[in-house]
C-alpha atoms as a PDB file:
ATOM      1  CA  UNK A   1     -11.155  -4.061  -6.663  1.00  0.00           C
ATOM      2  CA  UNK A   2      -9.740  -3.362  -3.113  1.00  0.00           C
ATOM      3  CA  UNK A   3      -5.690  -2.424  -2.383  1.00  0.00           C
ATOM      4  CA  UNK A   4      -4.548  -5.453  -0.089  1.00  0.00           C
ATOM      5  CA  UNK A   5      -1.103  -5.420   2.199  1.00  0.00           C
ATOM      6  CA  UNK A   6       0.039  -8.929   2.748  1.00  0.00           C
ATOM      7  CA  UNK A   7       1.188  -8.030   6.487  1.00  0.00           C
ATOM      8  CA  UNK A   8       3.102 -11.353   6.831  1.00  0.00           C
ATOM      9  CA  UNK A   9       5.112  -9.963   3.851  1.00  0.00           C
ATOM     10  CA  UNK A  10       5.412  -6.038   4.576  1.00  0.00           C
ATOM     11  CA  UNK A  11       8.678  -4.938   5.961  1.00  0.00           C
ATOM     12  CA  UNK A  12       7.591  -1.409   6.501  1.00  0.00           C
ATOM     13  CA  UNK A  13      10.213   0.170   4.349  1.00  0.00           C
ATOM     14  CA  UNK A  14       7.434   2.609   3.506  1.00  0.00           C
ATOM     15  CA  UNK A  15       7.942   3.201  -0.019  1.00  0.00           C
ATOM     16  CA  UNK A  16       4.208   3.146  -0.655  1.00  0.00           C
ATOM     17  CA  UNK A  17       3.472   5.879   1.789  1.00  0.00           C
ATOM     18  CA  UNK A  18       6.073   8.042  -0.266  1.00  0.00           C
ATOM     19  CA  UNK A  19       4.387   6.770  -3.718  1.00  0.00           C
ATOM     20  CA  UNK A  20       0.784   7.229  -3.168  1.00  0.00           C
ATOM     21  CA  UNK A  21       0.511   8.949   0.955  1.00  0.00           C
ATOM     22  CA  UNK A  22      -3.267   9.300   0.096  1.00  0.00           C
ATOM     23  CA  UNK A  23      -3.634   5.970  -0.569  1.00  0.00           C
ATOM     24  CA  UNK A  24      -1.200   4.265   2.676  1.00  0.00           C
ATOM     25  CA  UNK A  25      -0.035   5.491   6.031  1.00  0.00           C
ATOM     26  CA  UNK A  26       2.140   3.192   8.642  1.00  0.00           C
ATOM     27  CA  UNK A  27       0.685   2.116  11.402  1.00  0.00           C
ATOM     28  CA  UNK A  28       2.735   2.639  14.877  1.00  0.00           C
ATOM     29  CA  UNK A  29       5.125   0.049  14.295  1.00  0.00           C
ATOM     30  CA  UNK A  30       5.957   1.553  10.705  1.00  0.00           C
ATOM     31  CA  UNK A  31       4.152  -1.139   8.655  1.00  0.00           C
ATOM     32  CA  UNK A  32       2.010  -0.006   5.636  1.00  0.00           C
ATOM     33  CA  UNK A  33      -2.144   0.214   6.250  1.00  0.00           C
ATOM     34  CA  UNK A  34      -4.565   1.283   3.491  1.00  0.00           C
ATOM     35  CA  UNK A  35      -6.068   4.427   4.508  1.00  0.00           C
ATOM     36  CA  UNK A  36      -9.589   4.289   5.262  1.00  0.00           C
ATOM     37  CA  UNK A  37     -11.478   5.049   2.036  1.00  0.00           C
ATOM     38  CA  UNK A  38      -9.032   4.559  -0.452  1.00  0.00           C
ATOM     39  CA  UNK A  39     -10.088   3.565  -3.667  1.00  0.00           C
ATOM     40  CA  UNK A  40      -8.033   1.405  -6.037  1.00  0.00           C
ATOM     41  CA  UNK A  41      -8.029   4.298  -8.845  1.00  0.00           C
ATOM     42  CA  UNK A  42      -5.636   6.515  -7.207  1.00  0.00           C
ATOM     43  CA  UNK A  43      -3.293   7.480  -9.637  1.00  0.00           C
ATOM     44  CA  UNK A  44      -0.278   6.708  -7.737  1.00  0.00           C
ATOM     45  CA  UNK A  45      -1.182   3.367  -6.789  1.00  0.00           C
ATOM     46  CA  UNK A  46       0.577   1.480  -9.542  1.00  0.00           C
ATOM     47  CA  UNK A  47       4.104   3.270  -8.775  1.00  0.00           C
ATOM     48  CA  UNK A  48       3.305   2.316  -4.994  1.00  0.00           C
ATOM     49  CA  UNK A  49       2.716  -0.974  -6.078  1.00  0.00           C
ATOM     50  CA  UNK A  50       5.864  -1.308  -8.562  1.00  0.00           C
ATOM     51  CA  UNK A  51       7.937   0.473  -5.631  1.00  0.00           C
ATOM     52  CA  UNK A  52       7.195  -2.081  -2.825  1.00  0.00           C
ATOM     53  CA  UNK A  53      10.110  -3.833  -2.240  1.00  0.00           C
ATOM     54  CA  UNK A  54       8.732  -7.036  -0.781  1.00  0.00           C
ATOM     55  CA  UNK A  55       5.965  -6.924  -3.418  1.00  0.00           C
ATOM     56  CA  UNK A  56       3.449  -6.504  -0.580  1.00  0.00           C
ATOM     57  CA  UNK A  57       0.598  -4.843  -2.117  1.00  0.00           C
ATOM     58  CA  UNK A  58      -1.357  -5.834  -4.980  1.00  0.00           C
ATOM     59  CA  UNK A  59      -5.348  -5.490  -6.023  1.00  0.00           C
ATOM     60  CA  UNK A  60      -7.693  -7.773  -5.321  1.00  0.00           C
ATOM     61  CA  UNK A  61     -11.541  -8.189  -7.299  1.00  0.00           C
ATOM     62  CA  UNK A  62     -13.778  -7.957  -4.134  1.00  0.00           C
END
């Protein structure tokens, strides 16, 4: 599984980054990114998911 941000969809409210912030960061226009070795486990990442108010992230099989 990999964490995917739909970037057409993200609105960078940043909700995720205040979930799960070792999981996301915002890039320097304030939209959501996956941090660089995230793994799909975290155990925030559902409430990140459920708190995204665009429903921008979800999980993806590789």
């Amino acid at each position: 599984m990999r964490i995917v941000i739909d970037t057409e969809v993200c609105i960078g409210a940043g909700q995720c980054v205040l979930s799960a912030p070792e999981t996301f960061t915002q890039d320097d226009d304030g939209f959501s990114e996956v941090r660089p070795g995230a793994h799909p486990d975290s155990p925030r990442l559902s409430l990140a998911i459920q708190s995204c108010p665009v429903g921008a992230i979800s999980l993806r099989e590789e």
